[in-house]
C-alpha atoms as a PDB file:
ATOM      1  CA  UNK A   1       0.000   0.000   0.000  1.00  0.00           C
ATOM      2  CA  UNK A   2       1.652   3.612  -1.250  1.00  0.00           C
ATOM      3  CA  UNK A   3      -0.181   6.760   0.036  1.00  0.00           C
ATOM      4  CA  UNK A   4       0.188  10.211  -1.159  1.00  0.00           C
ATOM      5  CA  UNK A   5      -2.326  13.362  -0.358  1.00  0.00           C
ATOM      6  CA  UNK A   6      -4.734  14.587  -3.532  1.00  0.00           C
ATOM      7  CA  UNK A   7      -4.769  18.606  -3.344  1.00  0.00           C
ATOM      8  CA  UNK A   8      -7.918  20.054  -4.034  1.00  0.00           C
ATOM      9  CA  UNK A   9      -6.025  21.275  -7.666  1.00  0.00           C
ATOM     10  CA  UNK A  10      -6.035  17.860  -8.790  1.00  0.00           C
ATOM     11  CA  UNK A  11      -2.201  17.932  -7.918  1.00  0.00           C
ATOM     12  CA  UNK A  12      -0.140  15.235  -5.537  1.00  0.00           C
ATOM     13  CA  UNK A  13       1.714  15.698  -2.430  1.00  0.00           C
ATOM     14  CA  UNK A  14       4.429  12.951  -1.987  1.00  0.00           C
ATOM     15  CA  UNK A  15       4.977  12.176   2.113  1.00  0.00           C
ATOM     16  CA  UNK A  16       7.857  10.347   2.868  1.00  0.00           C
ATOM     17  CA  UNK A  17       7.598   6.722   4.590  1.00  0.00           C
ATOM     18  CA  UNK A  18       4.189   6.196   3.571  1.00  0.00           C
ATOM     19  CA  UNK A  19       3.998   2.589   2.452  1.00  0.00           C
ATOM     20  CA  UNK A  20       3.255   0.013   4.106  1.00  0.00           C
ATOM     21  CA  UNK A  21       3.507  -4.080   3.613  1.00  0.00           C
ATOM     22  CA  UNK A  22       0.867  -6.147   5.444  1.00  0.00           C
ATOM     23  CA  UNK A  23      -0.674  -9.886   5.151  1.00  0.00           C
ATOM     24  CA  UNK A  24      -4.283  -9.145   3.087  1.00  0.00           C
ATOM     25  CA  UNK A  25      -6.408  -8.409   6.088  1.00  0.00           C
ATOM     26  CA  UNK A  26      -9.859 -10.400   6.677  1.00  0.00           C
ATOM     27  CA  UNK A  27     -11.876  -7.770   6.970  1.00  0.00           C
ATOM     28  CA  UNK A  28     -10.835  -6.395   3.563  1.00  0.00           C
ATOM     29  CA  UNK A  29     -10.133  -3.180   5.450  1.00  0.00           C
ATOM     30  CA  UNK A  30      -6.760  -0.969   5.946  1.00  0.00           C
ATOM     31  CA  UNK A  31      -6.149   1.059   8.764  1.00  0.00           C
ATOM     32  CA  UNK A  32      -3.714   4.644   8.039  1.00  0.00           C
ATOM     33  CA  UNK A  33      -1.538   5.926  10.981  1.00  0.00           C
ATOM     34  CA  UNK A  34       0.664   8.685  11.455  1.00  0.00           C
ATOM     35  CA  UNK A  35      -0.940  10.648   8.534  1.00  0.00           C
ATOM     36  CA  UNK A  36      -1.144  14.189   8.365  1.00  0.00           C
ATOM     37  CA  UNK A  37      -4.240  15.832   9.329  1.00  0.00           C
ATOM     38  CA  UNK A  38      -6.302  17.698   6.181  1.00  0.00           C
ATOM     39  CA  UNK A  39      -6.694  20.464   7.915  1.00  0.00           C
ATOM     40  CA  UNK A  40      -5.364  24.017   7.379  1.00  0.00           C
ATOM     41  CA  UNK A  41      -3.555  24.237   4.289  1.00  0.00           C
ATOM     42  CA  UNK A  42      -4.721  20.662   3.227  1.00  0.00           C
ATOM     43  CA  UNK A  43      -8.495  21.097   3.826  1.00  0.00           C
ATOM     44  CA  UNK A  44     -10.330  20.106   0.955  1.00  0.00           C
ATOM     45  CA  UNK A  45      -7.682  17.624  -0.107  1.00  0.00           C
ATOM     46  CA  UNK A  46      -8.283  13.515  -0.305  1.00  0.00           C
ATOM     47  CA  UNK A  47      -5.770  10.870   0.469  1.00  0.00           C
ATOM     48  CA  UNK A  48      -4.988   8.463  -2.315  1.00  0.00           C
ATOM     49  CA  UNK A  49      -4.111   5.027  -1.835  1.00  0.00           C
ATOM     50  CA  UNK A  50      -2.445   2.507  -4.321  1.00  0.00           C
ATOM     51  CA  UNK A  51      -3.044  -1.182  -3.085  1.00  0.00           C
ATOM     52  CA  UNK A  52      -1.517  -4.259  -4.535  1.00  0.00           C
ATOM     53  CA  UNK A  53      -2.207  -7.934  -3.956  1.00  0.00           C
ATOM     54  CA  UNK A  54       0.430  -9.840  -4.164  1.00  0.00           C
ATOM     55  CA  UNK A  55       2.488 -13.110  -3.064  1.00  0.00           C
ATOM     56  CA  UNK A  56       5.860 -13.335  -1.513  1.00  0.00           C
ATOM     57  CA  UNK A  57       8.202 -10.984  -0.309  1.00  0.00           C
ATOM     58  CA  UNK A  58       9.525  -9.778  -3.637  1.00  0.00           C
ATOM     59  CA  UNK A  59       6.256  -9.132  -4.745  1.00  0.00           C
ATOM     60  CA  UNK A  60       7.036 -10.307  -7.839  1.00  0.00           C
ATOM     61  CA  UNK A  61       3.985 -10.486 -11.113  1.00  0.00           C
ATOM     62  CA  UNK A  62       1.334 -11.726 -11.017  1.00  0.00           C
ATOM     63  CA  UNK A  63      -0.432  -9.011  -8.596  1.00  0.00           C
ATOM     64  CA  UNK A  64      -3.817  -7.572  -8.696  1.00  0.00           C
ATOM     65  CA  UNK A  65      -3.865  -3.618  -8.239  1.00  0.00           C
ATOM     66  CA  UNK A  66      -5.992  -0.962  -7.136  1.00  0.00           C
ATOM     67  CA  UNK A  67      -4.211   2.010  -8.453  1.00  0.00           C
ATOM     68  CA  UNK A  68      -6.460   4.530  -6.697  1.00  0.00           C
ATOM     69  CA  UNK A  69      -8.772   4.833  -3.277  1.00  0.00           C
ATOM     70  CA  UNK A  70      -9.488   7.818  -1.770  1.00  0.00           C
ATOM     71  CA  UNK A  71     -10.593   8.995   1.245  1.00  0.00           C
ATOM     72  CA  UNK A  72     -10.998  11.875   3.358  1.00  0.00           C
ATOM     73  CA  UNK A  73     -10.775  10.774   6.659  1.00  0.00           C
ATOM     74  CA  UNK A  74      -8.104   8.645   8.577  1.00  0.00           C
ATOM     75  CA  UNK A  75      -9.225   7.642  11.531  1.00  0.00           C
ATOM     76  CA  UNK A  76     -11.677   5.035   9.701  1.00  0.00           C
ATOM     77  CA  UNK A  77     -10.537   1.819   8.502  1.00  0.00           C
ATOM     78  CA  UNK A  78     -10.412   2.764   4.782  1.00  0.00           C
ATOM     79  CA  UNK A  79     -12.312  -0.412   2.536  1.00  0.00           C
ATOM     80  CA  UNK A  80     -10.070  -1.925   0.350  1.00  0.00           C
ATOM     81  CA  UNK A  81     -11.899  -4.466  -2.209  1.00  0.00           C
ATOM     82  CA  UNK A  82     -13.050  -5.446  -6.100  1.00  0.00           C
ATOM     83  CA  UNK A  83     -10.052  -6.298  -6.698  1.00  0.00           C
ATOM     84  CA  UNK A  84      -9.849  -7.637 -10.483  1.00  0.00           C
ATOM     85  CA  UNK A  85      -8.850 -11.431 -10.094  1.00  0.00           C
ATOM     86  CA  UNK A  86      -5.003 -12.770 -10.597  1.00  0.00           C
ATOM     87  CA  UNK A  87      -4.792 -13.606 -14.390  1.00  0.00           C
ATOM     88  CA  UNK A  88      -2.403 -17.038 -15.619  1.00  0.00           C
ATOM     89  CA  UNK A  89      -0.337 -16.238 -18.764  1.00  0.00           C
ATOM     90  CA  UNK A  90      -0.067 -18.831 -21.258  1.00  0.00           C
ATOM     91  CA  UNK A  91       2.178 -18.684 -24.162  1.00  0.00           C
ATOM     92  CA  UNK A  92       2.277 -21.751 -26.580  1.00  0.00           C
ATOM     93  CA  UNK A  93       5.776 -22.855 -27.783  1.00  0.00           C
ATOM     94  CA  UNK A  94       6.935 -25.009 -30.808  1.00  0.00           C
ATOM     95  CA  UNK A  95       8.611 -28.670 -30.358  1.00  0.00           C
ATOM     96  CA  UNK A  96      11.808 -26.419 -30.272  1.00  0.00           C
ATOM     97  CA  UNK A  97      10.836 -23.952 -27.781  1.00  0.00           C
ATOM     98  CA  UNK A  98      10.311 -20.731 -29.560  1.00  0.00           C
ATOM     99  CA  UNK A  99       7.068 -18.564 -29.249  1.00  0.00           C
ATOM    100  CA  UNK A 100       4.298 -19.958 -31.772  1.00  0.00           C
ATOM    101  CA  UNK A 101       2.274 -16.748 -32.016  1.00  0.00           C
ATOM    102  CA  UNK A 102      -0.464 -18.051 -29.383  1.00  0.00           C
ATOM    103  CA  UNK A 103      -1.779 -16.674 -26.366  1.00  0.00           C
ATOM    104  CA  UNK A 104      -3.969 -17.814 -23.626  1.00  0.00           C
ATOM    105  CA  UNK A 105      -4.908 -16.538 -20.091  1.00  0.00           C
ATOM    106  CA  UNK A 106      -7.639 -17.813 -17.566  1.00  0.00           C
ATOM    107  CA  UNK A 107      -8.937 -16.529 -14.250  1.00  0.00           C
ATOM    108  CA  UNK A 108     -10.911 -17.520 -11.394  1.00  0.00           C
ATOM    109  CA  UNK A 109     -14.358 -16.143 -10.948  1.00  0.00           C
ATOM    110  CA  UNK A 110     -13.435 -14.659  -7.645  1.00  0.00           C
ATOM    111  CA  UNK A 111     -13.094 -11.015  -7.616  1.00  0.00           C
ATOM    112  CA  UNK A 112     -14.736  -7.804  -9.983  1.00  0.00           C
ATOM    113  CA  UNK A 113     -15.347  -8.761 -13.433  1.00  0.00           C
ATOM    114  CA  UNK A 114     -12.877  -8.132 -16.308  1.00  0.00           C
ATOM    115  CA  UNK A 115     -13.863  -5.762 -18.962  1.00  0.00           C
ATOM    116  CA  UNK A 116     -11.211  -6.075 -21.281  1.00  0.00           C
ATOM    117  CA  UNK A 117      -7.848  -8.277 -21.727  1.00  0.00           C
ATOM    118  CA  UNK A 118      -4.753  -6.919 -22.962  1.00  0.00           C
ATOM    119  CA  UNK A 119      -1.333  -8.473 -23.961  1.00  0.00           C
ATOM    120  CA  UNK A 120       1.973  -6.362 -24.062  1.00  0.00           C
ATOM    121  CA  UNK A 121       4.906  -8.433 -26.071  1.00  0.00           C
ATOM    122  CA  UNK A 122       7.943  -6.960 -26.059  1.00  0.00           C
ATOM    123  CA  UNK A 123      11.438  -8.117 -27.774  1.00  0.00           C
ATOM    124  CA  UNK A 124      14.428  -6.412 -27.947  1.00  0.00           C
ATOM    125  CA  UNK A 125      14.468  -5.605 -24.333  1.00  0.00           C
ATOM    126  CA  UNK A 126      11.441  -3.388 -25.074  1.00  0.00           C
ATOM    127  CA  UNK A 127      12.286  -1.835 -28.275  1.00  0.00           C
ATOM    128  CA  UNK A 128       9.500  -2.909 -30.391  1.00  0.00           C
ATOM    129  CA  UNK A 129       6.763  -3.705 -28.424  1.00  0.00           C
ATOM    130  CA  UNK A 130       3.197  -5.261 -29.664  1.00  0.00           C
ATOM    131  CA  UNK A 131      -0.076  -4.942 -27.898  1.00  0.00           C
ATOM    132  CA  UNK A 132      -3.352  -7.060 -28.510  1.00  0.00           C
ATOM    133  CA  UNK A 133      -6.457  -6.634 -26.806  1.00  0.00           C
ATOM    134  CA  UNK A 134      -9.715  -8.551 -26.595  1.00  0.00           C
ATOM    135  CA  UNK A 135     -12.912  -8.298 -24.548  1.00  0.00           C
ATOM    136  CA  UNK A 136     -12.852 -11.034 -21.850  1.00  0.00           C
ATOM    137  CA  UNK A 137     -14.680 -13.874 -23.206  1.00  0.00           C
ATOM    138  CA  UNK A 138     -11.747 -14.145 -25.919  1.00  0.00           C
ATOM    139  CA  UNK A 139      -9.860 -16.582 -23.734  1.00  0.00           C
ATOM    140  CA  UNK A 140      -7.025 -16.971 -26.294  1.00  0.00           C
ATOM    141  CA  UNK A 141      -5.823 -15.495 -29.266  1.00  0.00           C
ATOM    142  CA  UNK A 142      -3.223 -16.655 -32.723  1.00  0.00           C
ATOM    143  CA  UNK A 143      -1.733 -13.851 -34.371  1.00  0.00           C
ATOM    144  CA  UNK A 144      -0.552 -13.836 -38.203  1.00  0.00           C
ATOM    145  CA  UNK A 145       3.038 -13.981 -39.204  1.00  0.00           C
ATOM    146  CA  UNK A 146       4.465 -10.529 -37.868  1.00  0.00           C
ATOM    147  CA  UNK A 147       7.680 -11.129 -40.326  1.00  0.00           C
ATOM    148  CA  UNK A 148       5.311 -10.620 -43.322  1.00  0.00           C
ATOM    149  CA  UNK A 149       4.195  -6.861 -41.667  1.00  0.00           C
ATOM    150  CA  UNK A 150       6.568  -4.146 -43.259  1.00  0.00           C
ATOM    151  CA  UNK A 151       9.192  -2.691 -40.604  1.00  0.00           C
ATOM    152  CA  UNK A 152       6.113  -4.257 -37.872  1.00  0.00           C
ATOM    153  CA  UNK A 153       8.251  -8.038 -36.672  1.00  0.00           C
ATOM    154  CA  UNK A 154       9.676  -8.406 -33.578  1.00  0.00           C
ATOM    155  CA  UNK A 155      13.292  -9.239 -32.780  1.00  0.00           C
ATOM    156  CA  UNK A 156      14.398 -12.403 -32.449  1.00  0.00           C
ATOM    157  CA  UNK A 157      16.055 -13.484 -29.432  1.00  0.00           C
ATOM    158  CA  UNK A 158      13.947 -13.179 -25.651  1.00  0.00           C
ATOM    159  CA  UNK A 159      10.487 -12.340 -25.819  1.00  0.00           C
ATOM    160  CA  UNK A 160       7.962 -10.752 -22.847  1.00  0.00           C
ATOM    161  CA  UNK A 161       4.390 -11.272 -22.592  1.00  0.00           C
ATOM    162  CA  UNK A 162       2.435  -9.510 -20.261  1.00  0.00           C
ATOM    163  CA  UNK A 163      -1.327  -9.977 -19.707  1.00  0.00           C
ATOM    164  CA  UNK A 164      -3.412  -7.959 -17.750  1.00  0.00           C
ATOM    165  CA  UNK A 165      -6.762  -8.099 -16.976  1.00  0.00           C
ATOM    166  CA  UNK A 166      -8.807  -4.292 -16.691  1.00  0.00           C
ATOM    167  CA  UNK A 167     -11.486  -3.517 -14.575  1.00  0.00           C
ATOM    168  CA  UNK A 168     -13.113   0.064 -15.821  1.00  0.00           C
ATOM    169  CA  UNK A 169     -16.628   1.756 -15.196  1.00  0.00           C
ATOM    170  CA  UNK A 170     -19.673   1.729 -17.071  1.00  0.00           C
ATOM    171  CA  UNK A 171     -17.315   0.285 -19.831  1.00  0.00           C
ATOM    172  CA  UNK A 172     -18.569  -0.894 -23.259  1.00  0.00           C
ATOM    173  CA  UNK A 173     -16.311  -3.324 -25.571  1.00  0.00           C
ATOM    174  CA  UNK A 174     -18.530  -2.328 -28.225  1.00  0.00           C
ATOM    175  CA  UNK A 175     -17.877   1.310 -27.744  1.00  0.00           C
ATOM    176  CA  UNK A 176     -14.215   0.807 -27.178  1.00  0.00           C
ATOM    177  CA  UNK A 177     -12.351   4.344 -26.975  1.00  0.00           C
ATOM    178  CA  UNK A 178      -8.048   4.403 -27.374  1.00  0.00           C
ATOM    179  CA  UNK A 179      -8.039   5.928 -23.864  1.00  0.00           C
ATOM    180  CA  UNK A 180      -9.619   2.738 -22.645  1.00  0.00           C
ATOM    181  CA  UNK A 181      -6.689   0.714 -23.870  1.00  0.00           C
ATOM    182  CA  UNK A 182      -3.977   2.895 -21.206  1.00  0.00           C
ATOM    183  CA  UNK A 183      -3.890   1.640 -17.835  1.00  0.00           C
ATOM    184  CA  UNK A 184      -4.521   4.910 -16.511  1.00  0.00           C
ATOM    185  CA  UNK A 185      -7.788   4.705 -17.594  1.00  0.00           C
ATOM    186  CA  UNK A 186      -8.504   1.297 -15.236  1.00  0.00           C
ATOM    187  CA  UNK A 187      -9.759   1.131 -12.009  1.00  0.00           C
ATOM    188  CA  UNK A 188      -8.482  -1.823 -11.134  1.00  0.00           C
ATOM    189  CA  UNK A 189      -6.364  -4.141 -13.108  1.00  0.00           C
ATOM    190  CA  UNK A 190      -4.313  -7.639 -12.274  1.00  0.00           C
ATOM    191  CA  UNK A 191      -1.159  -8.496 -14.500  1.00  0.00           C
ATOM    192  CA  UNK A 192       0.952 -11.731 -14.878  1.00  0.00           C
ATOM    193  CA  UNK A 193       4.465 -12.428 -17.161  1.00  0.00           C
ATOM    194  CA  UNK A 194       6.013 -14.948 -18.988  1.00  0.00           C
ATOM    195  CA  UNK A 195       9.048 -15.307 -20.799  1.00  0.00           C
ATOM    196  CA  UNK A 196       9.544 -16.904 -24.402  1.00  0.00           C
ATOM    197  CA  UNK A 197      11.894 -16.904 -27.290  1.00  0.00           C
ATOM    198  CA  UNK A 198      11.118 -15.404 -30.665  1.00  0.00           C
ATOM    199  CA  UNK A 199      12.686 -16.644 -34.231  1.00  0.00           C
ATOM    200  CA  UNK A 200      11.391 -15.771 -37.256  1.00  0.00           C
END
């Protein structure tokens, strides 16, 4: 959990030491100490809290993420829940081991409900990156020969896949809009990696 204060100008004020690492609590509820006060020069201001969910101390992928809760008062246990559930990243391999263009991912029912699904695959140690997306009863996806796309393939060599699964408000696939498709726009959103290898 990361906190930060929300000015009434839409702006952020950074506090130092405030994050905090705790076991998921039952009550799906967090408690915030030693916060300053919105009072005086704060009043009117909100604080903002970024929650992951994750497993084991390096908090390593896959994680499910609330990227913003406010509140306005401390002293309350602030609720902490639809979180989008943890996504598991499949990416199908040839008899020799290199990437063969599929992609699969599969969730638990537990949880909000995913909106939308989105890949990231990046080669070249993110220097050409590709992202797919599909609405969330597309459970896996083949893409066409990217070597045939002019100045559009990938590099050979290691390949990352990231998946993650977007929660977002009064959301239509149908009515899809581009600022849909930027995490920013998600209010809440799970991820998981995998590694491959890419040959033409």
């Amino acid at each position: 959990m990361s906190v930060a204060v929300q000015t009434s100008d839409q702006g952020f004020l950074l506090l130092p030491n405030l994050s905090l690492e705790a076991p998921v609590p039952g009550s799906s509820s967090l408690s915030l100490v030693g916060l300053p006060a919105l009072v005086r020069g704060l009043e009117g201001s909100e604080y903002a809290i970024s929650v992951r969910a994750v497993s084991g101390a390096a908090a390593n992928l896959p994680q499910s993420v609330l990227p913003l809760i406010t509140a306005r008062e401390a002293s309350q246990p602030i609720p902490v829940r639809s979180f989008v559930p943890v996504p598991t990243l499949s990416v199908g391999t040839t008899p020799q081991g290199t990437w063969n263009r599929s992609l699969a991912v599969s969730w638990t029912d537990r949880g909000r409900s995913v909106d939308l699904v989105q890949y990231s695959i990046s080669s070249g140690s993110g220097l050409i990156n590709w992202t797919v997306t599909t609405p969330p009863d597309v459970l896996s996806v083949d893409l066409p020969d990217l070597s045939r796309l002019p100045q559009g393939d990938l590099l050979p060599g290691a390949l990352d896949v990231l998946v993650s699964l977007a929660g977002l408000e009064d959301f239509d696939y149908a009515k899809l809009d581009l600022r849909e498709l930027r995490r920013q726009a998600w209010q809440a959103f799970a991820l998981d990696v995998a590694p491959s290898l890419y040959e033409r």
